[in-house]
Protein backbone atom coordinates (compact mmCIF):
# COMPACT_ATOMS: atom_id res chain seq x y z
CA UNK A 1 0.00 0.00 0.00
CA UNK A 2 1.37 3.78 -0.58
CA UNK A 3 -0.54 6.87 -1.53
CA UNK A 4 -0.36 6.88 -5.29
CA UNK A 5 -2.96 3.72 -4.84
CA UNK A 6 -5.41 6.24 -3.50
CA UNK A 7 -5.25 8.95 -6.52
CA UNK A 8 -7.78 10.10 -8.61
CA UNK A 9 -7.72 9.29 -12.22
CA UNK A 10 -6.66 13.16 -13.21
CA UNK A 11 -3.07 12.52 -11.02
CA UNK A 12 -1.90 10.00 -13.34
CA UNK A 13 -0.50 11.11 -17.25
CA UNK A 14 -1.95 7.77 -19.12
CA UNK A 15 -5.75 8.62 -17.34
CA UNK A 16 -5.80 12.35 -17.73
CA UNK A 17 -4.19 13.11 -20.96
CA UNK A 18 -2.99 10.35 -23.20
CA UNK A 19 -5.96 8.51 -23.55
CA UNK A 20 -9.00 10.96 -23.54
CA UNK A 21 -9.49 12.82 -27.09
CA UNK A 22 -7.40 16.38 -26.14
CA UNK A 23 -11.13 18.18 -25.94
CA UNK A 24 -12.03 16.02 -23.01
CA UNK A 25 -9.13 16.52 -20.81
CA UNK A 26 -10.70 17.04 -17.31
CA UNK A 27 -10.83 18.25 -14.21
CA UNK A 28 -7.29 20.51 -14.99
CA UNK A 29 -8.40 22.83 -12.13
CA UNK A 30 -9.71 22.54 -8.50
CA UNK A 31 -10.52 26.26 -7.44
CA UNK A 32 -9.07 26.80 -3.83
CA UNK A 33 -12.43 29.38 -3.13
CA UNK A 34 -15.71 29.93 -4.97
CA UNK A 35 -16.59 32.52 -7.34
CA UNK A 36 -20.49 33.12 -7.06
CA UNK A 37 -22.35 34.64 -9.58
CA UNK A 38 -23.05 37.93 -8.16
CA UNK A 39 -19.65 38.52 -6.59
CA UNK A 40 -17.89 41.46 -7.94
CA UNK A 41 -14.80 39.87 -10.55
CA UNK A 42 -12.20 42.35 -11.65
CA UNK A 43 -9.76 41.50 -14.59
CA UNK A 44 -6.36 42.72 -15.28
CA UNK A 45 -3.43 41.86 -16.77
CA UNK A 46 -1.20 41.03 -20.31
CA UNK A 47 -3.35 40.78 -23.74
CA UNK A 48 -4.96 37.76 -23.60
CA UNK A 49 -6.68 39.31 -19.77
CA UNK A 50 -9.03 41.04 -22.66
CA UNK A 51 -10.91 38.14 -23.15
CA UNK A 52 -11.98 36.85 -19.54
CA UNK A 53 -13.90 40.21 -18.87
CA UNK A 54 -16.12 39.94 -21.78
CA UNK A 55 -16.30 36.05 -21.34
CA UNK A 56 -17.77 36.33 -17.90
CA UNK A 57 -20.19 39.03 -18.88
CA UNK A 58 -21.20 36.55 -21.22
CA UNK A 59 -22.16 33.56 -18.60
CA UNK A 60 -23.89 35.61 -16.81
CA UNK A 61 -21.42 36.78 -14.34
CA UNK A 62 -20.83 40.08 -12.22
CA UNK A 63 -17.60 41.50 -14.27
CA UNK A 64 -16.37 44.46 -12.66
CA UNK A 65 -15.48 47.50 -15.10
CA UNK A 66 -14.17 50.53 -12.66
CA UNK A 67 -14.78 53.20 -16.07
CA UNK A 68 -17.69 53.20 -18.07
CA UNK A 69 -17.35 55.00 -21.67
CA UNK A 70 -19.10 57.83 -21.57
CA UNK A 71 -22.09 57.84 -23.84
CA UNK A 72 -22.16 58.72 -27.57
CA UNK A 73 -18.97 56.27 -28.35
CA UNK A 74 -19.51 54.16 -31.34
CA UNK A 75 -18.33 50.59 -30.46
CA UNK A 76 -14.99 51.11 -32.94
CA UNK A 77 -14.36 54.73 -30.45
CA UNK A 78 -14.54 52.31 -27.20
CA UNK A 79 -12.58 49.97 -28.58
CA UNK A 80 -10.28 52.26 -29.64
CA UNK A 81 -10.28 53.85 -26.19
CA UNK A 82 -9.74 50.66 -23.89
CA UNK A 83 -13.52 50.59 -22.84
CA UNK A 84 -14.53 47.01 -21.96
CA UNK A 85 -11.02 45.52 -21.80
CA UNK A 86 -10.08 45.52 -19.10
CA UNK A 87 -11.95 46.03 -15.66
CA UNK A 88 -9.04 49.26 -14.72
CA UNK A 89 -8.61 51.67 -17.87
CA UNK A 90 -4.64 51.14 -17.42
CA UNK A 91 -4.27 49.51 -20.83
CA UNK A 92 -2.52 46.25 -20.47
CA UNK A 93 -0.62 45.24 -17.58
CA UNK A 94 2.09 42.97 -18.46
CA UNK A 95 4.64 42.39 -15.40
CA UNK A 96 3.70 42.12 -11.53
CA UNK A 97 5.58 44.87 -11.32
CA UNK A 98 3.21 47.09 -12.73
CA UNK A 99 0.53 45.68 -11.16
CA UNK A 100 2.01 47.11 -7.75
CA UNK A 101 3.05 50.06 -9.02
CA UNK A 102 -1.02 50.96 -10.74
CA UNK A 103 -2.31 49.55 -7.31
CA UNK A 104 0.42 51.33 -4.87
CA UNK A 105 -0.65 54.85 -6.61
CA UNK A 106 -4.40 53.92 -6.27
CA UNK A 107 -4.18 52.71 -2.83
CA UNK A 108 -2.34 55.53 -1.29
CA UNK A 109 -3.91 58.20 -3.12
CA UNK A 110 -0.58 59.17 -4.89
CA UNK A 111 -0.68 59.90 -8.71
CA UNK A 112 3.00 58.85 -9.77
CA UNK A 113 5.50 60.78 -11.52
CA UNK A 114 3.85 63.94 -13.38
CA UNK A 115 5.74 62.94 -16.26
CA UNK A 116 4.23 63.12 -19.60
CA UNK A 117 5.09 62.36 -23.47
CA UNK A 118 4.43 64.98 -25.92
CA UNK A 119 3.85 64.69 -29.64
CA UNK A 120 3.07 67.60 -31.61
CA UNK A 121 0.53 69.46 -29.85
CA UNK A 122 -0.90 66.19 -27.91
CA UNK A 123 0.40 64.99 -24.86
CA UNK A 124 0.37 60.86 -23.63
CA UNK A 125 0.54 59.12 -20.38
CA UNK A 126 3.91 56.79 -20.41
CA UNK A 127 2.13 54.75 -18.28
CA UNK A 128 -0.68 53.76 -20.58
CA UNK A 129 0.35 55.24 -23.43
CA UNK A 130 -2.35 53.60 -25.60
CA UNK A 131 -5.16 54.37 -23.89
CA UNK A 132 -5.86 57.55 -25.38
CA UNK A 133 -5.01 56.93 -29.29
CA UNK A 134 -5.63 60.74 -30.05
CA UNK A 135 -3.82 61.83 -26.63
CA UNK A 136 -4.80 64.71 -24.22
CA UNK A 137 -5.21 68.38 -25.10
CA UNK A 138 -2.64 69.50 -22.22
CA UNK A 139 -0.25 68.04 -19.79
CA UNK A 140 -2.63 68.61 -16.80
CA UNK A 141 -5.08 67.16 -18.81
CA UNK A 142 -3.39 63.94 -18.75
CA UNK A 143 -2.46 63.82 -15.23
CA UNK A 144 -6.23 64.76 -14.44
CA UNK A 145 -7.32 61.47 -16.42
CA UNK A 146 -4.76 59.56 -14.03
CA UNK A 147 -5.71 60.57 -11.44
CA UNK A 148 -9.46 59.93 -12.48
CA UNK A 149 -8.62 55.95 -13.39
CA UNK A 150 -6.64 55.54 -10.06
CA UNK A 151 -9.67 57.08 -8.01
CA UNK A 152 -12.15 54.55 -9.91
CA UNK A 153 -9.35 51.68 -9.30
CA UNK A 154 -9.57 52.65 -5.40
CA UNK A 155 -13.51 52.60 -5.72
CA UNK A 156 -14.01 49.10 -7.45
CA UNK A 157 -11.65 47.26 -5.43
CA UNK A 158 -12.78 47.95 -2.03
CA UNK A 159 -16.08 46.17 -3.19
CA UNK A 160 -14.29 43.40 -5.42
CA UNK A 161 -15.16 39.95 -4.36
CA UNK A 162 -11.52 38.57 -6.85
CA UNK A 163 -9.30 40.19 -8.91
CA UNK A 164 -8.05 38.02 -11.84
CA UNK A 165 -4.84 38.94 -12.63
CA UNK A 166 -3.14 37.39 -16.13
CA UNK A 167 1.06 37.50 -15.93
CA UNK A 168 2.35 38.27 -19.06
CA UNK A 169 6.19 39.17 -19.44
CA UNK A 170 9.00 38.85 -17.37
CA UNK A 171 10.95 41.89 -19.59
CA UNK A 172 10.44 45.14 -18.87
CA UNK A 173 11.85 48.75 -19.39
CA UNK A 174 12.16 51.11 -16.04
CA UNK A 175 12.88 54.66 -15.68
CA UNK A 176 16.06 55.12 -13.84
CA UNK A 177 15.27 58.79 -12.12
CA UNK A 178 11.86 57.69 -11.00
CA UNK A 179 12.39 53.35 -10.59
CA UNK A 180 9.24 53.28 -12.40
CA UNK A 181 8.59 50.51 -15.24
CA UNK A 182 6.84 51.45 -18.29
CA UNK A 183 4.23 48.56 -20.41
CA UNK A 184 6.43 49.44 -22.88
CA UNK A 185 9.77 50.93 -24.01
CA UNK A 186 9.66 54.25 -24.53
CA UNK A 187 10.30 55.41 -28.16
CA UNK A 188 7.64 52.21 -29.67
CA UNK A 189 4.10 53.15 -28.70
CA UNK A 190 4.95 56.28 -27.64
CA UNK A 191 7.54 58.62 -25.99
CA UNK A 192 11.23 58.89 -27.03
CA UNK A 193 13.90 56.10 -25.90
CA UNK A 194 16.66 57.69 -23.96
CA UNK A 195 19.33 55.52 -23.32
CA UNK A 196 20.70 57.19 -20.67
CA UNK A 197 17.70 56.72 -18.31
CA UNK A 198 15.31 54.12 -19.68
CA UNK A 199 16.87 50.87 -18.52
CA UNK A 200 15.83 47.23 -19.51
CA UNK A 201 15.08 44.52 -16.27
CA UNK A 202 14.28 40.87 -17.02
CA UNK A 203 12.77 40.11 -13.60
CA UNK A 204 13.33 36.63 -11.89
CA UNK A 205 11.32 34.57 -10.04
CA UNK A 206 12.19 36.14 -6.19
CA UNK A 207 11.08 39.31 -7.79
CA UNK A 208 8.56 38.82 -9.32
CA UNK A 209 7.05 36.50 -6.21
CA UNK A 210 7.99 39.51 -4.18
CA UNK A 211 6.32 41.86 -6.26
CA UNK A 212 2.92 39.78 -6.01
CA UNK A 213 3.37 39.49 -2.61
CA UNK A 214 3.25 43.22 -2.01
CA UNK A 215 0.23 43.11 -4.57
CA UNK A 216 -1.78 40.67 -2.35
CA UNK A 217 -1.19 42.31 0.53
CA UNK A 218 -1.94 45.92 -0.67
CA UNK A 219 -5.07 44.30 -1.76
CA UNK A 220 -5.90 42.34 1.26
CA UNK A 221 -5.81 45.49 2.76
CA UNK A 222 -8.05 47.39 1.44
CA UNK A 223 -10.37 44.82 0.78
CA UNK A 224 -9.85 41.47 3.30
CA UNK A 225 -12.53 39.99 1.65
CA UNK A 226 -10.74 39.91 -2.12
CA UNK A 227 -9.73 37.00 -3.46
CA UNK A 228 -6.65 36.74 -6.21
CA UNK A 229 -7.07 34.08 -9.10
CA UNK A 230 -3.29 34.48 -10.69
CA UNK A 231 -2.83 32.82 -14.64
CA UNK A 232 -0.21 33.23 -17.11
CA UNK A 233 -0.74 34.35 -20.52
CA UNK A 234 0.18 31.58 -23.31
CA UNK A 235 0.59 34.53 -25.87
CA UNK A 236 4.64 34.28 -26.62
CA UNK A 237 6.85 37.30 -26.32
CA UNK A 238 7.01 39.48 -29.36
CA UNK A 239 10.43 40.30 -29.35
CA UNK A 240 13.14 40.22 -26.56
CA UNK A 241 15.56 42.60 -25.61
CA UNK A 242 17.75 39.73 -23.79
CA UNK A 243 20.11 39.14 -26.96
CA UNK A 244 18.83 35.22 -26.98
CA UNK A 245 16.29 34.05 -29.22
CA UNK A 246 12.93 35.06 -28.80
CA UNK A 247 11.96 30.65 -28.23
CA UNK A 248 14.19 30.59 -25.48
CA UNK A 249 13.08 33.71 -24.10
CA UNK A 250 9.80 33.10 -23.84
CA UNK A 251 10.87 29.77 -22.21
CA UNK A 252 12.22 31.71 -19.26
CA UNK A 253 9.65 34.19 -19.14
CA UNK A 254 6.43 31.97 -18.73
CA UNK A 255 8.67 29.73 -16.52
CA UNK A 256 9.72 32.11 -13.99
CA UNK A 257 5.95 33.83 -14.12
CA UNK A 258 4.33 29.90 -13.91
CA UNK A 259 6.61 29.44 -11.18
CA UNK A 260 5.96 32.51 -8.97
CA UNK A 261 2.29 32.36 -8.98
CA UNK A 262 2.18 28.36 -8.15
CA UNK A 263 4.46 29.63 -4.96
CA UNK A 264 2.21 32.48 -4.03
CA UNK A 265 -1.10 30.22 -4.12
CA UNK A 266 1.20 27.48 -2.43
CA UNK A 267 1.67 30.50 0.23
CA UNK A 268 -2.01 31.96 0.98
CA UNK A 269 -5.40 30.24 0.90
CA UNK A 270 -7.18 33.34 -0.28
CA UNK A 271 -4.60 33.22 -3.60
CA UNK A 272 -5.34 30.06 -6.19
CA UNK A 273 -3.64 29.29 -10.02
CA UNK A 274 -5.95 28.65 -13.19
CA UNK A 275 -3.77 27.02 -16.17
CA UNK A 276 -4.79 29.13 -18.75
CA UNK A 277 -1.57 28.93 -20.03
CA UNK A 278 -0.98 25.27 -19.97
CA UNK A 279 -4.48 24.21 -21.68
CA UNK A 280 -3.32 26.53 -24.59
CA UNK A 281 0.54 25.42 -24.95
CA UNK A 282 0.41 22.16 -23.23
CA UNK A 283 1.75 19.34 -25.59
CA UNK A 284 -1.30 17.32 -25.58
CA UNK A 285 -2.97 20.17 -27.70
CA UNK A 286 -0.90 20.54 -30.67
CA UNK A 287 -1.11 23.93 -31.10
CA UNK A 288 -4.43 23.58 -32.55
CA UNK A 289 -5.32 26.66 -30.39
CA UNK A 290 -2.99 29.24 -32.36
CA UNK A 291 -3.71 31.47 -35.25
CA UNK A 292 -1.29 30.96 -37.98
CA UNK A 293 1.37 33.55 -36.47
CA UNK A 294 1.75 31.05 -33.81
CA UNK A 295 0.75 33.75 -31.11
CA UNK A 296 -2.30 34.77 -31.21
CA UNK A 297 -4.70 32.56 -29.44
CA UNK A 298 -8.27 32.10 -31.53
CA UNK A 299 -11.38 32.59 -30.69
CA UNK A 300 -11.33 28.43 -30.09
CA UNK A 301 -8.90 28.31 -28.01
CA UNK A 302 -10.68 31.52 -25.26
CA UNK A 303 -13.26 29.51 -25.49
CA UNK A 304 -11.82 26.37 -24.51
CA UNK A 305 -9.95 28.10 -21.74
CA UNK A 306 -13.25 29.61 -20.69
CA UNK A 307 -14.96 26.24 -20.83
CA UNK A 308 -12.71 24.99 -18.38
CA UNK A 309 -12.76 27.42 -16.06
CA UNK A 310 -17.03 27.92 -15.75
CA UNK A 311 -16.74 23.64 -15.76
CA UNK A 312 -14.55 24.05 -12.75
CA UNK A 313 -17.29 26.60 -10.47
CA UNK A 314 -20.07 24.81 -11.52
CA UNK A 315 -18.89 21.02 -11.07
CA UNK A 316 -20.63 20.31 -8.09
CA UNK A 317 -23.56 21.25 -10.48
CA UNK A 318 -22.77 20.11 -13.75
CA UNK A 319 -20.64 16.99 -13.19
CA UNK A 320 -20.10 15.99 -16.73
CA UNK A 321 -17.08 19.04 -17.37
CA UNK A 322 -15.68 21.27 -19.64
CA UNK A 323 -17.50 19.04 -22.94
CA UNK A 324 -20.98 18.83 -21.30
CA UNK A 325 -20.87 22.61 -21.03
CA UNK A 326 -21.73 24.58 -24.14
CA UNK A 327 -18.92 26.73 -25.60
CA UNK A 328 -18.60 30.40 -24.25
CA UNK A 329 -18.90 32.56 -26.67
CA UNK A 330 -15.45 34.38 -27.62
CA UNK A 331 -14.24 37.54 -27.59
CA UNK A 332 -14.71 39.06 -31.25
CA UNK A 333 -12.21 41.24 -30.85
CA UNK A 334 -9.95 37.89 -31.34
CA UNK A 335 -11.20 38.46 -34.86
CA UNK A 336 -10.40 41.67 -35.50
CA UNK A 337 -7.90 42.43 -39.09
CA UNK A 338 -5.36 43.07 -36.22
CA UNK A 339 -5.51 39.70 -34.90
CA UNK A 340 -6.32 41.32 -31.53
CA UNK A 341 -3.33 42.97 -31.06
CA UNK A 342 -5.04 46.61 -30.94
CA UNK A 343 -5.01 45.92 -26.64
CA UNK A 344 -1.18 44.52 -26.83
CA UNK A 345 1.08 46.99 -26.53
CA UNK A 346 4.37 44.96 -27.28
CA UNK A 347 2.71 43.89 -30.44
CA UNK A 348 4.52 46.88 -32.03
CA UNK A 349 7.54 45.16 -31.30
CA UNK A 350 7.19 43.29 -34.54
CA UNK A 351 7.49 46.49 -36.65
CA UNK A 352 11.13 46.80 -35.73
CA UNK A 353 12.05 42.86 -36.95
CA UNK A 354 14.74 42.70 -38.93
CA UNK A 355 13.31 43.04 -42.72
């Protein structure tokens, strides 16, 4: 007798993936707290975060948005705009970093550096520099629309019932004079790259643990009711800025992340992991999930993801899992002529490719 005799069929490889058809694969999530369908759910995060707000609105769900567009926007002008992204209007959120730094300013009532980019006679937010596509008329103006999203930040999260939070790069760019880090290097989206102050960081897994650490608590804080729900994004890096090849960076990058949010939920009962990442690059799937570009993940593959995680709530319910459950309908936006990419900032990356 020893305790792999006891096991449920999903611990074992031969049981749980190689012999069920790769749509059937069950049971890839036990959630460590329930999600009910009124409680408050805020989203945040890399690109692929885009999809899980919508998704949830979709079931039926209580998505949080802390902005609402104000009326008289055609759907192309929210869009355009970050409406409905995202439940904070921060544009994308790719490190943990960030993360602390959007929720340190909100939670202490502190705006950040007044710095903004200018271009012409329009002025941008480095901090979510695509949030705005036309920019502000002035640089008060911009600061003024900060300080706006981190009041409405402050607001939703002291009645969130579980903030959602997608990890998406390890590599980011920080501002030496301030120890800021930007979504993006300056002089791409927006702003002009000074080499003299805008520094490149490829965080590691103590700092990036560290950083959600400081998250949670922040959080836990102002809210001791919240609960976090942590995932990594399967989207690939666009480009590096490591000097290895972009395979092997993106190796390390979903690694480290992967490995800093199992610790945290390993660490705190009110923190759990959904695999997002692995039911979209795991092996057993093929691939089949990708566009042809191998990075953007279809409309399929959200709704797989989504599949499983409604499947995983309701099982006590609905015991027959993620293929007794009907499909969830996708984000659109997934279909867009830009592949999605309007709501990922490092997609711009690709302009600069060699060729």
């Amino acid at each position: 007798m020893n305790p792999y005799g006891a096991l449920p069929a999903r611990s074992f490889w031969r049981s749980a993936v190689a012999e069920p058809d790769m749509l059937a694969i069950d049971e890839v999530w036990t959630p460590k707290f329930d999600i009910a369908q009124d409680d408050p759910v805020l989203t945040a995060g890399s690109c692929f975060a885009r999809h899980l707000g919508p998704a949830l609105r979709d079931e039926g769900m209580n998505w949080g948005e802390a902005e609402l567009p104000p009326p008289g926007l055609t759907t192309a002008e929210r869009r355009a705009r970050h409406y409905g992204a995202y439940s904070f209007r921060t544009g994308t959120v790719y490190t943990a970093a960030a993360l602390r730094q959007w929720l340190s300013w909100a939670l202490t009532d502190d705006t950040g550096p007044d710095e903004v980019w200018r271009d012409g006679d329009r002025y941008f937010d480095p901090y979510r520099p695509s949030v705005e596509p036309d920019g502000y008329e002035s640089a008060e103006a911009t600061l003024t629309a900060r300080r706006s999203t981190l009041a409405a930040i402050r607001r939703t999260v002291a009645g969130a019932g579980c903030l959602i939070f997608t990890l998406g790069l390890t590599e980011a760019w920080r501002d030496v004079a301030t120890g800021t880090v930007y979504p993006v290097c300056p002089g791409t989206v927006r702003g002009t790259f000074d080499a003299g102050r805008h520094a490149f960081h490829n965080f590691t897994v103590a700092e990036v643990h560290r950083d959600l650490t400081a998250t949670v608590a922040s959080l836990r804080a102002a809210n001791p009711r919240l609960t976090v729900l942590l995932t990594v994004s399967p989207v690939p890096l666009t480009a590096t800025a490591t000097g290895a090849h972009v395979l092997a960076a993106t190796g390390y990058s979903k690694s480290v992340l992967r490995a800093a949010a199992g610790q945290l939920a390993q660490e705190h009962d009110h923190v759990d992991y959904f695999p997002s990442y692995e039911l979209i690059t795991g092996f057993p799937f093929r691939g089949v999930f990708f566009a042809p570009n191998l990075r953007t993940v279809t409309p399929a593959g959200v709704s797989f993801v989504m599949r499983h995680f409604f499947a995983a709530l309701t099982r006590d319910r609905n015991p027959t899992g993620p293929t007794g459950i009907g499909a969830t309908a996708p984000d659109r936006r997934a279909d867009a002529p830009d592949g999605g990419d309007l709501f990922c900032d490092d997609a711009v990356l690709d302009h600069y490719r060699a060729g």
